[in-house]
N, C-alpha and C. Protein backbone atom coordinates (compact mmCIF):
# COMPACT_ATOMS: atom_id res chain seq x y z
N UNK A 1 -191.94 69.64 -24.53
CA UNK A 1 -191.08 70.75 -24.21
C UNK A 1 -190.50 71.32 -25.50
N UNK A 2 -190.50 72.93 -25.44
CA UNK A 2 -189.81 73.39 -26.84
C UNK A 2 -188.70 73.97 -26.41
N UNK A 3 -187.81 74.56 -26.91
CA UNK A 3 -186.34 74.97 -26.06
C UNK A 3 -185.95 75.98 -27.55
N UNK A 4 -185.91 77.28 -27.56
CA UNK A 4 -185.43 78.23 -28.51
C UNK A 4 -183.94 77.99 -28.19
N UNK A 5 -183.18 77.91 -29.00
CA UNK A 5 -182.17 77.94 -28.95
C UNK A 5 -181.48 79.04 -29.00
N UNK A 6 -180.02 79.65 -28.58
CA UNK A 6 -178.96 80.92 -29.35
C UNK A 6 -177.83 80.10 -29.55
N UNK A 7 -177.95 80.06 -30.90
CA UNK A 7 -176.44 79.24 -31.57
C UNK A 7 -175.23 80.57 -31.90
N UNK A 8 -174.03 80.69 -31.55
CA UNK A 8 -173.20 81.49 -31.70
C UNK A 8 -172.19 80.91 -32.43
N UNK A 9 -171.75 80.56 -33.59
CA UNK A 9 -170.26 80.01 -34.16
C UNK A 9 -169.11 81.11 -34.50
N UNK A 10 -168.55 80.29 -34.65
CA UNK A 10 -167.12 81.15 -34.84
C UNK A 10 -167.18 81.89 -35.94
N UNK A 11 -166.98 83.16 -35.83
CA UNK A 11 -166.54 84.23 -36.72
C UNK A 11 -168.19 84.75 -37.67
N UNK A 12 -169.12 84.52 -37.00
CA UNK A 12 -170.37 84.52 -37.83
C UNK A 12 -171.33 84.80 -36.75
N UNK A 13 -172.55 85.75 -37.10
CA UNK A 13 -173.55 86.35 -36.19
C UNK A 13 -174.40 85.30 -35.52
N UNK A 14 -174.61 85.34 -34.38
CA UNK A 14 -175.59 84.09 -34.37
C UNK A 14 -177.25 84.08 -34.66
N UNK A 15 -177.55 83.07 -34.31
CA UNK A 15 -179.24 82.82 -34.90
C UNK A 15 -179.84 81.91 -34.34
N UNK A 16 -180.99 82.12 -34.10
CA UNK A 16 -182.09 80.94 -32.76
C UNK A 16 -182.41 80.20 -33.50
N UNK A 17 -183.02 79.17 -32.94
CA UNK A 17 -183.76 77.80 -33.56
C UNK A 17 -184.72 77.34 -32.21
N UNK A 18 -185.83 76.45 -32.85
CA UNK A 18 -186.62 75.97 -31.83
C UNK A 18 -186.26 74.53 -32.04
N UNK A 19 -186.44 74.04 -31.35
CA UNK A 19 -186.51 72.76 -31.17
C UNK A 19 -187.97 72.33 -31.22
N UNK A 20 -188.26 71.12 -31.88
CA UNK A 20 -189.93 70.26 -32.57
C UNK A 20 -189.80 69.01 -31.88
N UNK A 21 -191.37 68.71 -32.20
CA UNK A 21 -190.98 67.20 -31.65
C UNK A 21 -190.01 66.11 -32.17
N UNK A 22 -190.49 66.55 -33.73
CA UNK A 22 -188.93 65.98 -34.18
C UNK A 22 -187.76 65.73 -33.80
N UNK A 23 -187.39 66.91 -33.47
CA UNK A 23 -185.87 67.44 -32.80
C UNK A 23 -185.89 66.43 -31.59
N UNK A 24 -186.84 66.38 -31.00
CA UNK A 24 -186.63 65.46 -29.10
C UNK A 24 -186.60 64.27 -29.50
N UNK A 25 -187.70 63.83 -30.50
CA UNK A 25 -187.69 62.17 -30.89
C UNK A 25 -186.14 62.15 -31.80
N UNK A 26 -185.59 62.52 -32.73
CA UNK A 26 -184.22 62.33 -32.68
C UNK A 26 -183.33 62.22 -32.06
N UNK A 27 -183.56 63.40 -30.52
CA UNK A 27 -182.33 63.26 -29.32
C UNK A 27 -182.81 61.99 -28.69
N UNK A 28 -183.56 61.70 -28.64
CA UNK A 28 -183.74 60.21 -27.53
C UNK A 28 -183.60 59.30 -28.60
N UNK A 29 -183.55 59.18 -30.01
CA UNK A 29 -183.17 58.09 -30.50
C UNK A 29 -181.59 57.62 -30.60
N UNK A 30 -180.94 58.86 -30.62
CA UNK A 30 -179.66 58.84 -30.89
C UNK A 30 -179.04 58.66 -29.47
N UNK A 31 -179.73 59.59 -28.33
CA UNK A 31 -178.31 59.15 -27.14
C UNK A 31 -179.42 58.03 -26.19
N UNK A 32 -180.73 57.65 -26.59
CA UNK A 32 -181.34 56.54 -25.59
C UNK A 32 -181.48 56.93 -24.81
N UNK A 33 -182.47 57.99 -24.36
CA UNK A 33 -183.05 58.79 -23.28
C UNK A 33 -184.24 59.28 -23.42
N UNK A 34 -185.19 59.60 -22.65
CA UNK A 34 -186.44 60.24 -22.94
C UNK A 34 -186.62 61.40 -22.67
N UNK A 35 -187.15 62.37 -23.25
CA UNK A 35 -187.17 63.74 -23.49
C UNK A 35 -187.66 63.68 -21.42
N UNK A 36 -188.51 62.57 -20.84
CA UNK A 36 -188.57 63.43 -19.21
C UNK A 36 -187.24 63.44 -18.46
N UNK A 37 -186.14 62.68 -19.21
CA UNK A 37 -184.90 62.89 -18.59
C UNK A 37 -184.67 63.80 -18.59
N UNK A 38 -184.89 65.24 -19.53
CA UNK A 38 -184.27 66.43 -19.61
C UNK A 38 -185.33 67.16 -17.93
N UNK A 39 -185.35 66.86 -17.22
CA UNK A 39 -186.36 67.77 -16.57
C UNK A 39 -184.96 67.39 -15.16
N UNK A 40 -184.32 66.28 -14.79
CA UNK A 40 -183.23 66.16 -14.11
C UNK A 40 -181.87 67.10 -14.92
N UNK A 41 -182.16 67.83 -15.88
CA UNK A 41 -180.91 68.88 -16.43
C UNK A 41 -180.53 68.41 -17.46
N UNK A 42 -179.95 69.42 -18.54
CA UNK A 42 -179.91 68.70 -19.64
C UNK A 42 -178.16 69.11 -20.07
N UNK A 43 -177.30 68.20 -20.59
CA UNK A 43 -176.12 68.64 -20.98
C UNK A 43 -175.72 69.47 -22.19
N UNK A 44 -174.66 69.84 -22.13
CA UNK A 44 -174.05 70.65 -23.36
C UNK A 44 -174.23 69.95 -24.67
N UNK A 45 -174.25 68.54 -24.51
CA UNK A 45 -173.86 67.70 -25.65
C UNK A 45 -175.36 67.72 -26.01
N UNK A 46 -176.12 67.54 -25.32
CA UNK A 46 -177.60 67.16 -25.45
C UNK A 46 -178.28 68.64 -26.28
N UNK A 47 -178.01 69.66 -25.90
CA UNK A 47 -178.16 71.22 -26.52
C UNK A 47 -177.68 71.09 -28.00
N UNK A 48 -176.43 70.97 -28.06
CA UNK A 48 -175.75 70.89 -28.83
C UNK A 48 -176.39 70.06 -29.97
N UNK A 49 -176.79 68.85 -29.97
CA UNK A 49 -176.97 67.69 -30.76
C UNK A 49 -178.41 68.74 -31.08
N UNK A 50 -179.73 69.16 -29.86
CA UNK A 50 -180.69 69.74 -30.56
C UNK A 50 -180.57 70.77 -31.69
N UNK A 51 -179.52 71.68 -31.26
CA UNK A 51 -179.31 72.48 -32.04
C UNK A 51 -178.68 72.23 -33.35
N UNK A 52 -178.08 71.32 -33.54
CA UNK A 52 -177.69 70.90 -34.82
C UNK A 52 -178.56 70.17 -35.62
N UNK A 53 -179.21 69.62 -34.90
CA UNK A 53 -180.83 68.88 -35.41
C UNK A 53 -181.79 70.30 -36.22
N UNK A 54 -182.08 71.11 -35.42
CA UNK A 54 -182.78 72.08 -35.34
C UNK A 54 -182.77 73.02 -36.59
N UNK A 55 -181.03 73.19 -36.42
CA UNK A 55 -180.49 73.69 -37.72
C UNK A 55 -180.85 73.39 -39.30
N UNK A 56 -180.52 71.61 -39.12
CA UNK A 56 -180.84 71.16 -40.17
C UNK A 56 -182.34 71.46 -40.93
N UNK A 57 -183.30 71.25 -39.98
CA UNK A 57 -184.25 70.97 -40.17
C UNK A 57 -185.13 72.30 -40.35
N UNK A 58 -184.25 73.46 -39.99
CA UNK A 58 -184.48 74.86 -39.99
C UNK A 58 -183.83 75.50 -41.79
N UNK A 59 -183.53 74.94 -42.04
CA UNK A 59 -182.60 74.93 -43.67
C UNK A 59 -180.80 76.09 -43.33
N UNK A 60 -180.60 75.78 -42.46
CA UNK A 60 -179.24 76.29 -41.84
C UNK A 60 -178.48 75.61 -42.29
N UNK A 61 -177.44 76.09 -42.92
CA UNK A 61 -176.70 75.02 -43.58
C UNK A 61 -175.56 74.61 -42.34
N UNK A 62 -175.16 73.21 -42.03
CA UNK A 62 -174.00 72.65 -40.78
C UNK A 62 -173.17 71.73 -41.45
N UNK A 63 -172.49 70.85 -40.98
CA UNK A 63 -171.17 70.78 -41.45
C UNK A 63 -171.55 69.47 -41.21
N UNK A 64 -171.46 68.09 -41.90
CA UNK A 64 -172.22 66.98 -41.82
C UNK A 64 -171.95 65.86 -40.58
N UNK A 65 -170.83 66.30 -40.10
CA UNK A 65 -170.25 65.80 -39.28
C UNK A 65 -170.82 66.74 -37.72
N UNK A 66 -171.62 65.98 -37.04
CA UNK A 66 -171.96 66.65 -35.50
C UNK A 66 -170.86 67.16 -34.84
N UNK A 67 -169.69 66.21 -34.55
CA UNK A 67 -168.52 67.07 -33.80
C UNK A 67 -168.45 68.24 -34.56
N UNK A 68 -168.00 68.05 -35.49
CA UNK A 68 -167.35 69.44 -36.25
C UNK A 68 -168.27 70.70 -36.12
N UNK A 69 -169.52 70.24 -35.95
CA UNK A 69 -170.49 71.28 -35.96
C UNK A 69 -169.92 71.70 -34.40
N UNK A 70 -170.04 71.36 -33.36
CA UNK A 70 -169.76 71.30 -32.30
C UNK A 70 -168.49 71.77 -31.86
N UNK A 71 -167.36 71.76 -33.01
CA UNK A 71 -166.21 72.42 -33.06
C UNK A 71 -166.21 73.80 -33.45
N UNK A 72 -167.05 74.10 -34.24
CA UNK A 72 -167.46 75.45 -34.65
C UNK A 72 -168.22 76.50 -33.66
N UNK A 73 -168.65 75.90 -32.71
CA UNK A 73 -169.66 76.49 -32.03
C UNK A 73 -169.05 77.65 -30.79
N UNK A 74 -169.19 78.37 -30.70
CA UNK A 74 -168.50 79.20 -29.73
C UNK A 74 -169.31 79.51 -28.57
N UNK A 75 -170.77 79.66 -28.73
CA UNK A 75 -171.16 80.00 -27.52
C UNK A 75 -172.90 79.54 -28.10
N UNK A 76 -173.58 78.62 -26.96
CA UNK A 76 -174.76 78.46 -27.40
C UNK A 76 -175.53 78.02 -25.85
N UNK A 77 -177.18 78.74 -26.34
CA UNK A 77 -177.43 78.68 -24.63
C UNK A 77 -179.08 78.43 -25.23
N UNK A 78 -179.74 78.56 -23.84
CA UNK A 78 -180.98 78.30 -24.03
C UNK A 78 -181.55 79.67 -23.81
N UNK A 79 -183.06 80.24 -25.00
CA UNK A 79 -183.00 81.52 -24.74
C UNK A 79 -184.61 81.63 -24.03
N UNK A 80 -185.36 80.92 -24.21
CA UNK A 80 -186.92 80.74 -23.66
C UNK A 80 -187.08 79.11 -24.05
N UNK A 81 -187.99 78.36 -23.10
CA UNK A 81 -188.42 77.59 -22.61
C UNK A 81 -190.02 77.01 -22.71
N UNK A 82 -190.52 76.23 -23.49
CA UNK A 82 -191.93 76.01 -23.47
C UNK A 82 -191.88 74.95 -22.50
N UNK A 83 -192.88 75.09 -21.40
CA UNK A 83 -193.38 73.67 -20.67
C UNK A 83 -194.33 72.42 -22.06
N UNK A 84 -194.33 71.21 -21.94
CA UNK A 84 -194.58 70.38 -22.63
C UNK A 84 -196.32 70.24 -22.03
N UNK A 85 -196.60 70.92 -21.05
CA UNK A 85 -197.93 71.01 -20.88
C UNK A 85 -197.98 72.11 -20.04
N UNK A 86 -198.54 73.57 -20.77
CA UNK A 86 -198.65 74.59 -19.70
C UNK A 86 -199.79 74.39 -19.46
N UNK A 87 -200.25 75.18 -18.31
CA UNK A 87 -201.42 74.93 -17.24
C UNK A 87 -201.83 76.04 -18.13
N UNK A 88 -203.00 75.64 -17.75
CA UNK A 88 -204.68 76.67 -18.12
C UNK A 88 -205.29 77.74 -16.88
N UNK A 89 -204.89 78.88 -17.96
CA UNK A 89 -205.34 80.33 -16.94
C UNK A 89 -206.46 80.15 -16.31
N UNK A 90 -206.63 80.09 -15.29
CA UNK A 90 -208.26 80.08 -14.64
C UNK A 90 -208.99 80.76 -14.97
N UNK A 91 -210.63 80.48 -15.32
CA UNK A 91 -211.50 81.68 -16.30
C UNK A 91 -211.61 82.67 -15.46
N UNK A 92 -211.74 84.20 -16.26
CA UNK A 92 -211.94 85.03 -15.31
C UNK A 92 -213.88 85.54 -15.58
N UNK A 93 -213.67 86.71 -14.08
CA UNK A 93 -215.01 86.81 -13.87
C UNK A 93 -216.06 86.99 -15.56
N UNK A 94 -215.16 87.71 -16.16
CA UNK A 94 -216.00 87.83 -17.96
C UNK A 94 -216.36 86.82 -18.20
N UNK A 95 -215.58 85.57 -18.41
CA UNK A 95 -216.02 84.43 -19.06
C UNK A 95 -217.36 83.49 -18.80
C-alpha cells in the first residue's frame, strides 16, 4: 500500500509525501503492527509517524523529536491511495 500524504504545519504552506516500503517497514517496527492492520483503519498517530518518516526520507527538514513534529502539525490527511496489489485490467478485444 502507498498513501500520498497532505502535511499542513503551522504557519507554513503545505506539501505531499508518499509513503515507501520503507516508510511501512518502519511503522510496524516502531508501533508492532503489520502494514494488513492498516486495512481495519488506520490512526492519526499512525499517519502522522508515516508522514514524519516520509518527510525525512523525502529531504524535508522535521524537528528530531516525533511529538514535536506532531505538535507542529495543523492539519494532515490522506490525499490518494495505492492498493498494495491492484488488479489487472482485463485484455481488451485489440490485444
Amino acid at each position: 500500500m502507498q498513501l500520498r500524504l497532505s502535511v499542513k504545519k503551522t504557519n507554513e504552506e503545505a506539501y505531499e509525501v508518499e509513503t515507501s516500503l520503507a516508510v511501512i517497514v518502519a511503522w510496524e517496527r516502531r508501533f508492532k503492527r503489520r502494514a494488513s492492520d492498516l486495512t481495519n483503519g488506520i490512526g492519526m498517530e499512525d499517519l502522522a509517524f508515516m508522514a514524519y518518516d516520509a518527510s525525512q526520507r523525502a529531504g524535508i527538514v522535521v524537528p528530531a523529536v516525533f511529538d514535536t513534529f506532531i505538535n507542529s502539525i495543523e492539519n494532515l490527511e490522506i490525499v490518494e491511495t495505492t492498493p498494495a496489489n491492484p488488479t489487472q485490467a482485463e485484455p481488451s478485444a485489440d490485444n
